[in-house]
Protein backbone atom coordinates (compact mmCIF):
# COMPACT_ATOMS: atom_id res chain seq x y z
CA UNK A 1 106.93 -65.02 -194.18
CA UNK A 2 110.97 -65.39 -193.82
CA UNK A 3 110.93 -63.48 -191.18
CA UNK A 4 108.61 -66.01 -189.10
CA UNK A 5 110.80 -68.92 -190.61
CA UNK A 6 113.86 -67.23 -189.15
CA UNK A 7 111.91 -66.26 -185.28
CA UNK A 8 110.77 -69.78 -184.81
CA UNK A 9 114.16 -71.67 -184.90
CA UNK A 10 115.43 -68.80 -182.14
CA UNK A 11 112.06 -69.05 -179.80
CA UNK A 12 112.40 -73.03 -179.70
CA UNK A 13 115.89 -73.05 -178.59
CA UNK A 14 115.10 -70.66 -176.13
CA UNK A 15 112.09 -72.75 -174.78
CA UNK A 16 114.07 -75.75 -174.84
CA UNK A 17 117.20 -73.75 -172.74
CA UNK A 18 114.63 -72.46 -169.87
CA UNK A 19 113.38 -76.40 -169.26
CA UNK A 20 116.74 -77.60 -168.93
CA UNK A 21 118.00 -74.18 -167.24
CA UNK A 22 115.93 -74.56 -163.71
CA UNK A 23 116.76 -78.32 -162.95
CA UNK A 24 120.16 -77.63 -163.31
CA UNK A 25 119.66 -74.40 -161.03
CA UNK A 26 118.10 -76.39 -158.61
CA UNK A 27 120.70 -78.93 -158.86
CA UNK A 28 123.47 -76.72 -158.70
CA UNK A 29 121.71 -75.24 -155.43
CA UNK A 30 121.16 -78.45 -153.69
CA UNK A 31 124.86 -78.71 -154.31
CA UNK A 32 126.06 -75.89 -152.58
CA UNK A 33 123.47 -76.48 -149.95
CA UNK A 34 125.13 -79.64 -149.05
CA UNK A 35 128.74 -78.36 -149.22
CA UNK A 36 127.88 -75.29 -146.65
CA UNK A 37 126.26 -77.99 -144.38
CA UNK A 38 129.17 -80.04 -144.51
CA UNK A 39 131.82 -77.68 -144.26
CA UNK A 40 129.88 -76.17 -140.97
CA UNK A 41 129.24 -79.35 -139.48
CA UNK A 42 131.64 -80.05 -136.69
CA UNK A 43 134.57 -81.91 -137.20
CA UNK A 44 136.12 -85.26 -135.65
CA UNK A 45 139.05 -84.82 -133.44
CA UNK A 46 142.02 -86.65 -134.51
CA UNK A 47 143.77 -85.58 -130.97
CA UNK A 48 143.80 -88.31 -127.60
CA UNK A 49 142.95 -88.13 -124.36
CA UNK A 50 144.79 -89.27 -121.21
CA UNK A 51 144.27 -93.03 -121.34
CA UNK A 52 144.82 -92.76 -117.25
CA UNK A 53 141.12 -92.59 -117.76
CA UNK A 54 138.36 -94.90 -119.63
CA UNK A 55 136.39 -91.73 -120.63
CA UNK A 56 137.41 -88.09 -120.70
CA UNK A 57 134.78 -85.28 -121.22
CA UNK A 58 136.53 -82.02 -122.07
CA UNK A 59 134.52 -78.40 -121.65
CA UNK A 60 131.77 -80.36 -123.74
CA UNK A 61 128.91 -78.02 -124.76
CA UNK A 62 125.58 -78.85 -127.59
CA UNK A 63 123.97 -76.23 -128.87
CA UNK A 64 120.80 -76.61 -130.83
CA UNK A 65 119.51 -74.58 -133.84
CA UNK A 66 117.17 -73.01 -131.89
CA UNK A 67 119.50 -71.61 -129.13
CA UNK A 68 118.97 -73.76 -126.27
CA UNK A 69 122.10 -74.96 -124.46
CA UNK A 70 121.44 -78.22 -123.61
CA UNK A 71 125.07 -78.71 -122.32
CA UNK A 72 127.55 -76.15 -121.57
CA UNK A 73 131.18 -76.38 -120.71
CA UNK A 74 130.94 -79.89 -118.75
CA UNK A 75 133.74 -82.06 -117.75
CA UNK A 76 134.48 -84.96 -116.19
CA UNK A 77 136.36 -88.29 -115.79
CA UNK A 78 135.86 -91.66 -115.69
CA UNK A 79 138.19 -94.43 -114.48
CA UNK A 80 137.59 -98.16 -115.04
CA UNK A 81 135.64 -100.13 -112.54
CA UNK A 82 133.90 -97.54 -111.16
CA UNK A 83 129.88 -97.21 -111.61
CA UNK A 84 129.30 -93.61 -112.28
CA UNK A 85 125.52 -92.05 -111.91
CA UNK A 86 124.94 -89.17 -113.66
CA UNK A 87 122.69 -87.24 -111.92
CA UNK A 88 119.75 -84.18 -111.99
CA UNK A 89 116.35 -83.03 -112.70
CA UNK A 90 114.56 -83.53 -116.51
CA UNK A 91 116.35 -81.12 -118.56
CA UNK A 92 119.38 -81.23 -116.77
CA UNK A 93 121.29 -82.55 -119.95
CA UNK A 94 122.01 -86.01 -119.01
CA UNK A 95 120.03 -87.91 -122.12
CA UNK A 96 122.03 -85.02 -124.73
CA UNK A 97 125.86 -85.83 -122.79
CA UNK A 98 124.91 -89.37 -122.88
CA UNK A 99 124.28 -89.15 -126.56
CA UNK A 100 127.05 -87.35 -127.69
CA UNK A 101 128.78 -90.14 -125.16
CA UNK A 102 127.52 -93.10 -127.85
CA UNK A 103 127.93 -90.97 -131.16
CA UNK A 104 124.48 -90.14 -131.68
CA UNK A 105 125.41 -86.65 -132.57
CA UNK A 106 128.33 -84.10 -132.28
CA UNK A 107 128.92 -82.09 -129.31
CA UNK A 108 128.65 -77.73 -130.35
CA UNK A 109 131.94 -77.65 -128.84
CA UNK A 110 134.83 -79.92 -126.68
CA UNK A 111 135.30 -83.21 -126.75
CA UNK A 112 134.94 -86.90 -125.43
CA UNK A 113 137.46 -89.54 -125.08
CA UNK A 114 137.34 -93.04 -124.52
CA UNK A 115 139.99 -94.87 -123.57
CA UNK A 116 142.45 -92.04 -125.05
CA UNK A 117 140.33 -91.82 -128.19
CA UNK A 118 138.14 -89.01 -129.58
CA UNK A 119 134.57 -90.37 -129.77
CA UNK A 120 131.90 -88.95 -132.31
CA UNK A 121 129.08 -89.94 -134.47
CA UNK A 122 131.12 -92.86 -136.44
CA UNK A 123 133.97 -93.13 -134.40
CA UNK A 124 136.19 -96.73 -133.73
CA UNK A 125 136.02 -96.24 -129.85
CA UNK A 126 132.63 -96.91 -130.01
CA UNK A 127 133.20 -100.75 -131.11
CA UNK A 128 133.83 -100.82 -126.82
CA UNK A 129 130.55 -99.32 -126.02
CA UNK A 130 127.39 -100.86 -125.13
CA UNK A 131 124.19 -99.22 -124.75
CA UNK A 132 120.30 -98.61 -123.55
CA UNK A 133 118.68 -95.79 -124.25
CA UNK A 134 114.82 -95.02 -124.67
CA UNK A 135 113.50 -98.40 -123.67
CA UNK A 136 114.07 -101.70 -124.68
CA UNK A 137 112.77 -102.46 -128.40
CA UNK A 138 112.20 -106.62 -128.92
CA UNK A 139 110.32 -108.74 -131.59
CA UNK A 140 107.50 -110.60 -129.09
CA UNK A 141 107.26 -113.66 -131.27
CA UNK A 142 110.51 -114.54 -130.41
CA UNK A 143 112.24 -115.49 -127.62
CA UNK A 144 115.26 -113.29 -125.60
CA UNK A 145 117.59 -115.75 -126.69
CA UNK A 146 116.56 -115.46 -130.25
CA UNK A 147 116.46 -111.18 -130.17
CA UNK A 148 120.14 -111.05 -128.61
CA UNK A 149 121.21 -113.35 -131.61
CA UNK A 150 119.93 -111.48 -133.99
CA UNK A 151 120.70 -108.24 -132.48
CA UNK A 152 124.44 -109.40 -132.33
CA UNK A 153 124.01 -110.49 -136.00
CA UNK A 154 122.33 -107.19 -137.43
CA UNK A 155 125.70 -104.83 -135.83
CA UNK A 156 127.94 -106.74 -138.04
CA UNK A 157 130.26 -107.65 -134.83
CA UNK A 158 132.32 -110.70 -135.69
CA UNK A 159 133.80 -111.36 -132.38
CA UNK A 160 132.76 -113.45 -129.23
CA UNK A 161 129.56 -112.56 -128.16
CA UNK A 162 130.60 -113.46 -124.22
CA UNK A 163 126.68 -114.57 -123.96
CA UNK A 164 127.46 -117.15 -120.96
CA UNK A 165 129.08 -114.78 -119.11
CA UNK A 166 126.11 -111.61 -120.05
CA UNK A 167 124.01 -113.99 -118.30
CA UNK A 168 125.76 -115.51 -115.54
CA UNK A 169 125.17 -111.39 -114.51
CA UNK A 170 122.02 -110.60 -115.88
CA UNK A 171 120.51 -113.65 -114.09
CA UNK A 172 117.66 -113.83 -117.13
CA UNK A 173 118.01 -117.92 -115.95
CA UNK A 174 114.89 -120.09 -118.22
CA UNK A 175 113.02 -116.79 -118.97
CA UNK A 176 115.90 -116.23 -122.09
CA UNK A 177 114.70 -119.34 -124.02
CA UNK A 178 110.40 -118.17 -123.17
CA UNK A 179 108.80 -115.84 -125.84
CA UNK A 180 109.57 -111.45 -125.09
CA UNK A 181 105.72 -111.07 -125.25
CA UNK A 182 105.73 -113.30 -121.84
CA UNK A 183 107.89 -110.74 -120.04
CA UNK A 184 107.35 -108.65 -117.31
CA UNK A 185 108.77 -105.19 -117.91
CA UNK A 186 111.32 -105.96 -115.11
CA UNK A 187 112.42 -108.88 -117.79
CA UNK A 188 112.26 -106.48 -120.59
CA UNK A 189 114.37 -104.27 -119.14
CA UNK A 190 116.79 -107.04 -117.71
CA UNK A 191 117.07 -108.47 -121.09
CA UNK A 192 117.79 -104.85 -123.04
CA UNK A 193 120.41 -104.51 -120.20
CA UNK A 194 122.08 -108.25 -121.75
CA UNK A 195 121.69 -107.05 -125.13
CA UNK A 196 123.96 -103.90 -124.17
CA UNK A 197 126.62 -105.92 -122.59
CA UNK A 198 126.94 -108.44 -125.32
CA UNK A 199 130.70 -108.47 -126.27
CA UNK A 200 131.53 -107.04 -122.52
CA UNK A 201 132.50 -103.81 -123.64
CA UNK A 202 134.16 -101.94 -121.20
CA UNK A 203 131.88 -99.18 -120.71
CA UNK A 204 128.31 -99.65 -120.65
CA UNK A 205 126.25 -96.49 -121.07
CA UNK A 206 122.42 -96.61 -119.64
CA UNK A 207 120.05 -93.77 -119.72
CA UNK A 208 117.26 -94.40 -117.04
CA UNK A 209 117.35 -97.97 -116.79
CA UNK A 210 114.98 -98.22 -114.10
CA UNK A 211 112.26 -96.44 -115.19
CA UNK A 212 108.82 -98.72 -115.35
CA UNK A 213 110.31 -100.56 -112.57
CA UNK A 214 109.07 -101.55 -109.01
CA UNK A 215 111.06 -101.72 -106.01
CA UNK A 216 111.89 -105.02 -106.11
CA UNK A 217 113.07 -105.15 -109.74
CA UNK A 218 114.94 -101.93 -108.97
CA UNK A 219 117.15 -103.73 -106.51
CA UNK A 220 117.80 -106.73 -108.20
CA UNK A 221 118.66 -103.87 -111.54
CA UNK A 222 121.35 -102.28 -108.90
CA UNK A 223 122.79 -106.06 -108.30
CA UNK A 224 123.51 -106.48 -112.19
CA UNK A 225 125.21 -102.97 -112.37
CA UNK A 226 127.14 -103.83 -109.34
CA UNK A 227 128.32 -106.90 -110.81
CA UNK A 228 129.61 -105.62 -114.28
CA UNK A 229 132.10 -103.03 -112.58
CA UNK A 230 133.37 -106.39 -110.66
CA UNK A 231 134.37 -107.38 -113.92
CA UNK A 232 136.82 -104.44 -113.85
CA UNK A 233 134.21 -102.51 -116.59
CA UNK A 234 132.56 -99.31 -115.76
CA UNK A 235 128.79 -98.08 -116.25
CA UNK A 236 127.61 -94.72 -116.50
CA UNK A 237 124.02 -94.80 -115.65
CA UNK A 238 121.89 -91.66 -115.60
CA UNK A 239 118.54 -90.86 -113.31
CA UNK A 240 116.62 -88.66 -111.61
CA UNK A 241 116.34 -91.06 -108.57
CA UNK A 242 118.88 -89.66 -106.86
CA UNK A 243 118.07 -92.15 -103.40
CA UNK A 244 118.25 -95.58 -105.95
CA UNK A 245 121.74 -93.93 -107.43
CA UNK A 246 123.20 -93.50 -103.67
CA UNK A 247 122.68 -97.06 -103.30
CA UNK A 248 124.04 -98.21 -106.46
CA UNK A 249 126.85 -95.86 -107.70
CA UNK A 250 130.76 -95.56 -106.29
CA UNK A 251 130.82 -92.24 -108.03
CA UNK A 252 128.37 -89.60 -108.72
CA UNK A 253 128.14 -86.49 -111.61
CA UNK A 254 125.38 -84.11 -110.44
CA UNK A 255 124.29 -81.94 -113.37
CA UNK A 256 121.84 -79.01 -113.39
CA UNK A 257 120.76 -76.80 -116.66
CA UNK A 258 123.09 -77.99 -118.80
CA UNK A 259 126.10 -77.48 -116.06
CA UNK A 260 127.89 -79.34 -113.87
CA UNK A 261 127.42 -78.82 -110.28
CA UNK A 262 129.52 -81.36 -108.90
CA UNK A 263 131.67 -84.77 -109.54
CA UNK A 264 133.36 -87.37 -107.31
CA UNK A 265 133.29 -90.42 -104.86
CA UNK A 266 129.99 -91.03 -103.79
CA UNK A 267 131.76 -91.15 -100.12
CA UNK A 268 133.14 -88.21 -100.45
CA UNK A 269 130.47 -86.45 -102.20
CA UNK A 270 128.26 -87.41 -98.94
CA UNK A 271 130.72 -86.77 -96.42
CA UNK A 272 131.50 -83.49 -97.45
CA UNK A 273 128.19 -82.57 -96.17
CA UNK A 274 126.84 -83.67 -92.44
CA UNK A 275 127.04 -87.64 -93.26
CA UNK A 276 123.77 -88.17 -91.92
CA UNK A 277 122.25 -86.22 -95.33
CA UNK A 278 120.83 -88.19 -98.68
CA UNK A 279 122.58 -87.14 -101.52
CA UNK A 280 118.68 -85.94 -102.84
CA UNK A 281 118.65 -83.38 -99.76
CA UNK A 282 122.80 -82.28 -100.80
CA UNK A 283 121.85 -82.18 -104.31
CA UNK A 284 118.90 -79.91 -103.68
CA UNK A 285 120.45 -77.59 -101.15
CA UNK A 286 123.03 -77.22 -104.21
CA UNK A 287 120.56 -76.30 -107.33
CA UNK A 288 118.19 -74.48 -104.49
CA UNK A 289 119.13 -70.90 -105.25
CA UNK A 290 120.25 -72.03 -109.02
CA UNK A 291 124.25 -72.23 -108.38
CA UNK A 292 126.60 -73.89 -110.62
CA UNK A 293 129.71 -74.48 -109.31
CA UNK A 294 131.05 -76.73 -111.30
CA UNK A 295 133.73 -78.63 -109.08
CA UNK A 296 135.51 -82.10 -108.25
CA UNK A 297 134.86 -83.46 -105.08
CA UNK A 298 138.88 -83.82 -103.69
């Protein structure tokens, strides 16, 4: 009938509008999904530090979707030369700092500087940063001479790679030019410590750096530390082996829950206390009863 004739026309145009109507409500969603992630996502700091010091962590604090602090309201300060252990119990909050350290991820709140510059995920300061975090990752077919090549190669950096003098420190000696899958895990280790000092940044961040190793590969690890601050760099090296860290650090940052409990000279951290004491028996005569104080050792 004319009727139908004139019904059809008006039902196919509105079948045709619904399949193109929910893609572009979905679209337009995922849009504005986007934008309110962005726009509550934290932002870089454009403001500096005090270049007195190589790195500057100002009432830093991550907080994760679920609640947990991780971090809260830590600072500290690092001065060149120096290596700096950053110290407490799993959960303490050393892996998160350190990350938020290398521009893994944004801090909830405050700020780090290095070398008077904000540092976040992206950031230019962090062209003077080496790293090791999580264990050492290496193709086994190939040699350590061949990885650190094409590690230097795969970060794009176009300057000098300072290779003779990575391992005149590292002391990898013949073992560099012998397949990884040959390597001891002391070796492994040794050479992921190389690969983070390639270009000689000045600071060189390592998060448990001994773990995996025996005693003996422990102290020759606290040798090659030792010898990168000579070079007027600084490491900041976390643990939980708060004996190893005495022997190995000029300056200590003891963290606990998230906060920090104390920061200074390893000297003076020790002879504030009855100098006969480990720093493991200070440090847990100062978490015993769950106190933060959060001070600098003067």
């Amino acid at each position: 009938s004319p009727l139908e004739y004139s019904v059809l026309p008006v039902q196919s145009l509105a079948s045709g509008g619904a399949i193109w109507l929910w893609p572009a409500l979905a679209l337009l969603t995922l849009i504005l999904a986007i934008g309110i992630v962005y726009l509550r996502r934290p932002k870089p700091s454009d403001a500096f530090g005090d270049e007195e010091f190589l790195v500057q962590v100002e009432n830093l604090s991550k907080v994760y979707k679920d609640g947990y602090k991780a971090v809260e309201n830590l600072s500290f300060t690092v001065s060149r030369g120096q290596v700096v252990g950053l110290l407490g119990p799993n959960g303490a909050g050393k892996t998160t700092t350190l990350r938020m350290m290398m521009g893994l991820i944004f801090p909830t709140e405050g700020a780090i500087y290095m070398d008077g510059k904000a540092v976040y995920p992206g950031s230019p300061a962090l062209a003077n940063l080496g790293s090791f975090v999580e264990g050492p990752g290496f193709l086994p077919h190939l040699t350590g001479r061949e990885n650190l090549d094409l590690y230097w190669k795969s970060i794009g950096r176009t300057g000098e790679m300072y290779l003779d003098e990575v391992l005149s420190i590292t002391k990898l000696g013949t073992a560099l030019d012998k397949k990884v899958r040959s390597y001891s895990q002391g070796m492994r280790q040794r050479l992921a410590i190389a690969q983070a000092m390639l270009g000689m940044p000045d600071l060189l961040v390592l998060d448990e750096p001994t773990n995996g190793l025996d005693p003996q590969q422990i102290a020759e690890m606290r040798v090659v530390l030792k010898q990168y601050a000579k070079t007027g760099r600084t490491v900041i090296v976390s643990s939980h082996l708060l004996a190893e860290v005495q022997q190995t650090c000029s300056h200590v940052v003891l963290m606990h829950r998230g906060h920090l409990i104390s920061f200074g000279p390893m000297k003076k951290s020790l002879s504030k206390n009855r100098q006969s004491r480990s720093l493991e028996e200070i440090f847990l005569e100062l978490i015993g009863d769950d106190l933060v104080i959060g001070k600098a050792v003067k």
